[in-house]
C-alpha atoms as a PDB file:
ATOM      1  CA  UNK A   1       3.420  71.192  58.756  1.00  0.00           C
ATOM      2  CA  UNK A   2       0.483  69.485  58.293  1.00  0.00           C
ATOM      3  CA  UNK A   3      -0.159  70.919  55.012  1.00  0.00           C
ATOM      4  CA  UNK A   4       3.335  69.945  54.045  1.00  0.00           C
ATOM      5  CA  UNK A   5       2.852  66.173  54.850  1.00  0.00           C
ATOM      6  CA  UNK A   6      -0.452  66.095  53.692  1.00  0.00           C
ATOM      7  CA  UNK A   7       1.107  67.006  50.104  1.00  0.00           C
ATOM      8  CA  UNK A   8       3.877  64.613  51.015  1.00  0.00           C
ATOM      9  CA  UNK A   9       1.474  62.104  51.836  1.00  0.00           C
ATOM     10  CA  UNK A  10      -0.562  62.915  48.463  1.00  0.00           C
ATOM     11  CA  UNK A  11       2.758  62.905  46.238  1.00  0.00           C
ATOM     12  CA  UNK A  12       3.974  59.749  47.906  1.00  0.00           C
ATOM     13  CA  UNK A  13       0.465  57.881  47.254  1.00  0.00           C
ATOM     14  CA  UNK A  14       0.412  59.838  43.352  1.00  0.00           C
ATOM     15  CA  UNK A  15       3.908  58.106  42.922  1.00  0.00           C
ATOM     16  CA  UNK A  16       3.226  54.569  44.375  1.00  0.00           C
ATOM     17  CA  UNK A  17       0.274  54.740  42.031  1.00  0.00           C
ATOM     18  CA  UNK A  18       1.923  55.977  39.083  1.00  0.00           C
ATOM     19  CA  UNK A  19       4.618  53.038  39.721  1.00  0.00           C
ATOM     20  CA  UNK A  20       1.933  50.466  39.799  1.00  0.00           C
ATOM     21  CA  UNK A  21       0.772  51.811  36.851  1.00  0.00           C
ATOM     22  CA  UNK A  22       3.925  51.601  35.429  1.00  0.00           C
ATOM     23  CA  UNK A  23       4.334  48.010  36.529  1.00  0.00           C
ATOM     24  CA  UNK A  24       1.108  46.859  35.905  1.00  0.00           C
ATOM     25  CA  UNK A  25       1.579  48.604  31.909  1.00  0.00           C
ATOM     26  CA  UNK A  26       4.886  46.620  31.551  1.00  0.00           C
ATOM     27  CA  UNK A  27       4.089  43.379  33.102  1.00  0.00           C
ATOM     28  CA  UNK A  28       0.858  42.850  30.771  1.00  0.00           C
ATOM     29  CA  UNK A  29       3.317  44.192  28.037  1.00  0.00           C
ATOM     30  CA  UNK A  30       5.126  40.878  28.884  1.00  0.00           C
ATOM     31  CA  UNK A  31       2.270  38.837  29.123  1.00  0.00           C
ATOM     32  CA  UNK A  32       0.945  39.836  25.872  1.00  0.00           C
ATOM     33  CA  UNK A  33       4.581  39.217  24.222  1.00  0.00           C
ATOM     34  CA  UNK A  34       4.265  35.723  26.184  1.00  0.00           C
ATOM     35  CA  UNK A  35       0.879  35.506  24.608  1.00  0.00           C
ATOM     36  CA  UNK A  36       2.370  35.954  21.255  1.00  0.00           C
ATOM     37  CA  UNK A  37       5.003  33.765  21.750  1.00  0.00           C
ATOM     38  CA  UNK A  38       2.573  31.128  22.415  1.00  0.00           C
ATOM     39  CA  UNK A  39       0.379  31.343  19.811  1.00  0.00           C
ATOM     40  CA  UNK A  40       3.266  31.777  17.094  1.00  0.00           C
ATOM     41  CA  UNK A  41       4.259  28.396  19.039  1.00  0.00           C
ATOM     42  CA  UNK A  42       1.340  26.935  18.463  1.00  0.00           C
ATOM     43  CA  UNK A  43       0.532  27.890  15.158  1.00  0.00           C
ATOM     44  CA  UNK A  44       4.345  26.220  14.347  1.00  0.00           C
ATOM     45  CA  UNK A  45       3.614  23.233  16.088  1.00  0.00           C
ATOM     46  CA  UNK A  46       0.208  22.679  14.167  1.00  0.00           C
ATOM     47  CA  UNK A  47       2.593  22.911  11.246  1.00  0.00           C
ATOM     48  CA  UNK A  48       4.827  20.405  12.177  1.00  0.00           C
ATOM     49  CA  UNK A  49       1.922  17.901  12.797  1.00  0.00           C
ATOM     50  CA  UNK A  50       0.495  18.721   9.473  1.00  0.00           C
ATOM     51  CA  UNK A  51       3.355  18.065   7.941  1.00  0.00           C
ATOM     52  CA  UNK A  52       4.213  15.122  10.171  1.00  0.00           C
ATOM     53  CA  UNK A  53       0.761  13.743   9.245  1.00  0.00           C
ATOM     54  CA  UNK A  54       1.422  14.283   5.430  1.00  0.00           C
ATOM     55  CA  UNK A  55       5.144  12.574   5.881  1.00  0.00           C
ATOM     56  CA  UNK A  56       3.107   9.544   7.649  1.00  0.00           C
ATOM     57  CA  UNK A  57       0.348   9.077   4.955  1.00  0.00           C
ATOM     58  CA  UNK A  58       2.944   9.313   1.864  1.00  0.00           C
ATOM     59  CA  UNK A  59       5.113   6.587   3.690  1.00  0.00           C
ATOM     60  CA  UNK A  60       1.228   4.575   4.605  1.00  0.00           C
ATOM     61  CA  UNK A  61       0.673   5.036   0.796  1.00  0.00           C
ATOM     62  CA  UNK A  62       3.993   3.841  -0.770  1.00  0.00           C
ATOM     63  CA  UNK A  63       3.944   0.789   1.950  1.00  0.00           C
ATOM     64  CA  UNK A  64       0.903  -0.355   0.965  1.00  0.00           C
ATOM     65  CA  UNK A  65       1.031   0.081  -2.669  1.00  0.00           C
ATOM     66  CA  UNK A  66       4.465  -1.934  -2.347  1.00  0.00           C
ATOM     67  CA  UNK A  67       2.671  -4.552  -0.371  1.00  0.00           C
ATOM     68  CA  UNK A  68      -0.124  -4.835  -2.756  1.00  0.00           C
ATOM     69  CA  UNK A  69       2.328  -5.156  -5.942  1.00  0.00           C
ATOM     70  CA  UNK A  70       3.821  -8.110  -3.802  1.00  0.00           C
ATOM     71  CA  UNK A  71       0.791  -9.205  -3.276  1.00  0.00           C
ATOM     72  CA  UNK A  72       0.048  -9.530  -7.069  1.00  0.00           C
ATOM     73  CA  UNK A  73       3.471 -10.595  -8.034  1.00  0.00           C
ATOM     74  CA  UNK A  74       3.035 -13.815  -5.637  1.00  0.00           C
ATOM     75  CA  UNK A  75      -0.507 -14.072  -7.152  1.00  0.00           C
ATOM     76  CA  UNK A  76       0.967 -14.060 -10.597  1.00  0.00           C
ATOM     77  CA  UNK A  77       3.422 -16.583  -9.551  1.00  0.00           C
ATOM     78  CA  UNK A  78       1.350 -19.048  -7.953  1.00  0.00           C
ATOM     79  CA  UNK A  79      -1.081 -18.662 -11.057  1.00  0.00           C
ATOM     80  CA  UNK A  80       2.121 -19.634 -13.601  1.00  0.00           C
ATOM     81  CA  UNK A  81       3.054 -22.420 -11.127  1.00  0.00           C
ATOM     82  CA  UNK A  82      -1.364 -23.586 -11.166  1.00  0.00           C
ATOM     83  CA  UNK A  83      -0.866 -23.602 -14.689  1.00  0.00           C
ATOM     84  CA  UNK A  84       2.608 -25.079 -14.966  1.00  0.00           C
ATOM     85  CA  UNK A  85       0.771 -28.030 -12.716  1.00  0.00           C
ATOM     86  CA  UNK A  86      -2.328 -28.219 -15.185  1.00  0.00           C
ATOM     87  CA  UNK A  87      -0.167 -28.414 -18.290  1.00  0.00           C
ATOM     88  CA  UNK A  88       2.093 -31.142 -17.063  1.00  0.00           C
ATOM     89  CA  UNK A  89      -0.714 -33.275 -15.749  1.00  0.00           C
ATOM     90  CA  UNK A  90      -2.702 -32.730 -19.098  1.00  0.00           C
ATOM     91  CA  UNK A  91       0.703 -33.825 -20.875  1.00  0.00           C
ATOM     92  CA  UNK A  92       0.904 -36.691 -18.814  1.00  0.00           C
ATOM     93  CA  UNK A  93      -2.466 -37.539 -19.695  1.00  0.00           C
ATOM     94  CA  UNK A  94      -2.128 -37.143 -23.262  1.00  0.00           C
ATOM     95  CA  UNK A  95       1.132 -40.026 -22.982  1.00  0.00           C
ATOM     96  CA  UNK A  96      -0.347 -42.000 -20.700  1.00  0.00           C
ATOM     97  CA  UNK A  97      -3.694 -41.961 -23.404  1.00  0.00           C
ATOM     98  CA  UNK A  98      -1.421 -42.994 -26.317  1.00  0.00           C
ATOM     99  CA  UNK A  99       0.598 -45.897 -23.628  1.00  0.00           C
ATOM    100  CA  UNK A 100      -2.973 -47.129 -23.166  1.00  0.00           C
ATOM    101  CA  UNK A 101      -3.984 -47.256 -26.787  1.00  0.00           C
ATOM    102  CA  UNK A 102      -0.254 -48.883 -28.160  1.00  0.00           C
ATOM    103  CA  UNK A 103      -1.236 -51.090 -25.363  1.00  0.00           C
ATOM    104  CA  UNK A 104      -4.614 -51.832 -26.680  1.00  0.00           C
ATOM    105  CA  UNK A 105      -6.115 -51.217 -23.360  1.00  0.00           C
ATOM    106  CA  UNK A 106      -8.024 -47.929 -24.868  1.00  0.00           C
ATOM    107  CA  UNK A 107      -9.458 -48.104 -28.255  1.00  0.00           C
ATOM    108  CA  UNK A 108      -8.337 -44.955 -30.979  1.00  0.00           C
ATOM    109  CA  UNK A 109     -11.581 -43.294 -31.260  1.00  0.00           C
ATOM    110  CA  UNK A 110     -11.573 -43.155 -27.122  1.00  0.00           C
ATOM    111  CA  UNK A 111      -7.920 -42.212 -27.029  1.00  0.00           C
ATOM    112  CA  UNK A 112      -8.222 -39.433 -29.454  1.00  0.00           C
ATOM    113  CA  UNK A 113     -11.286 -37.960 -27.568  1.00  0.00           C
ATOM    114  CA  UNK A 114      -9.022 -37.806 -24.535  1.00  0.00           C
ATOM    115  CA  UNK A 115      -6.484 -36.157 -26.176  1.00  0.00           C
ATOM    116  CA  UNK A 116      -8.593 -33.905 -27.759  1.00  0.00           C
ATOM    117  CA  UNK A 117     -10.058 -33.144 -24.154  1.00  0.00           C
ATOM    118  CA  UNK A 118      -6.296 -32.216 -22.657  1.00  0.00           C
ATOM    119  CA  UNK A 119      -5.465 -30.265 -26.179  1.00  0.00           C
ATOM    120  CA  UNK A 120      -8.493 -27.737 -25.037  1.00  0.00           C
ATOM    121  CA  UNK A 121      -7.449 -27.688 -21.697  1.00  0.00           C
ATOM    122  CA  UNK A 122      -3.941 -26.850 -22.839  1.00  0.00           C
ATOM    123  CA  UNK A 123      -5.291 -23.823 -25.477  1.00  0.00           C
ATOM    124  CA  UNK A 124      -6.803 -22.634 -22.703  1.00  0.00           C
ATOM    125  CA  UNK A 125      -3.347 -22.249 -20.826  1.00  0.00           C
ATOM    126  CA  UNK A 126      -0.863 -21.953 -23.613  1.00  0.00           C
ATOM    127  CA  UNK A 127      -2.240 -21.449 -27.188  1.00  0.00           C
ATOM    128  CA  UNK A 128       1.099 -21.767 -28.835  1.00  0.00           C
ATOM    129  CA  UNK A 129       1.932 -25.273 -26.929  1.00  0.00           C
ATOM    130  CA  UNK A 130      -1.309 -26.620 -27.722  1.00  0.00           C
ATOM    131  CA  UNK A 131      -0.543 -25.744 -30.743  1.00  0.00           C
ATOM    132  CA  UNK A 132       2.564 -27.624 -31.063  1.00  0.00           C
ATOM    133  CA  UNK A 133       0.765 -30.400 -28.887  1.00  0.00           C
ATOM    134  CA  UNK A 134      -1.989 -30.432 -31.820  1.00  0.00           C
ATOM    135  CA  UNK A 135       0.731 -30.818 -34.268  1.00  0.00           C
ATOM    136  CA  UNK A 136       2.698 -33.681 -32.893  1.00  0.00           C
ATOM    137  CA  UNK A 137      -1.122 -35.545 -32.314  1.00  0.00           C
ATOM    138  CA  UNK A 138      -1.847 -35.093 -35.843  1.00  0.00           C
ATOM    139  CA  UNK A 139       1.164 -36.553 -36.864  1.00  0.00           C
ATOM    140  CA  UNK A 140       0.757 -39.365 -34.449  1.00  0.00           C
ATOM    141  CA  UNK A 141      -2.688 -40.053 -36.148  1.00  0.00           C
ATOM    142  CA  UNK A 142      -1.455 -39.989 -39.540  1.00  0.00           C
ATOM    143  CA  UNK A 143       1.695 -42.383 -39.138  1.00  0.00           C
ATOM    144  CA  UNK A 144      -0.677 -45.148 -37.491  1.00  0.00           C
END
């Protein structure tokens, strides 16, 4: 009887190890699908980022090229109203010049110079309204 539960004993101890075996075999065939899993995760998730970065930097770049065209259109604008300003003071100038000289308070020679000076100042500005301006002085000139 010994003999009989020593192979009893033997088969028991070749099955327990055989089921660990088993178990051990399918539990790290889990752990390696699990493994998988994760990486795959992680490989899809550094894909997401990328393309969340690339989503953030196209919205960054469209902002700020929007921001710098307003930039330059309210640059442009308060450069039109600068100039607007300069040409109306270097109008008012050129009448006030003439008011002096009908006036007698500024002589012609000293009138004309300070026309002249608001003319350039204009052609800087405006070419085609100095242009006119130059026109109308000339004719001023010649009719006095």
């Amino acid at each position: 009887m010994s003999d009989s539960s020593s192979k009893f004993k033997n088969y028991s101890i070749a099955t327990l190890c055989i089921v660990a075996c088993i178990f051990l075999i399918s539990i790290l065939y889990f752990l390696n699908n699990g493994i998988k899993q994760y990486k795959e995760q992680l490989v899809l998730q550094s894909q997401v980022q990328e393309e969340i970065i690339q989503q953030i930097s196209t919205a960054y770049e469209d902002y700020k090229l929007y921001i710098d065209s307003q930039i330059a259109a309210q640059q442009e604008i308060v450069n039109k109203a600068n100039n607007s300003s300069v040409i109306l003071s270097e109008i008012i100038s050129i009448v006030g010049a003439r008011f002096f000289e009908n006036e007698r308070v500024l002589d012609k020679g000293e009138t004309d110079k300070l026309v002249n000076d608001s003319i350039l100042i204009i052609e800087n500005i405006s070419p085609r309204l100095s242009n006119l301006i130059s026109n109308i002085n000339r004719k001023y000139i010649n009719e006095r």
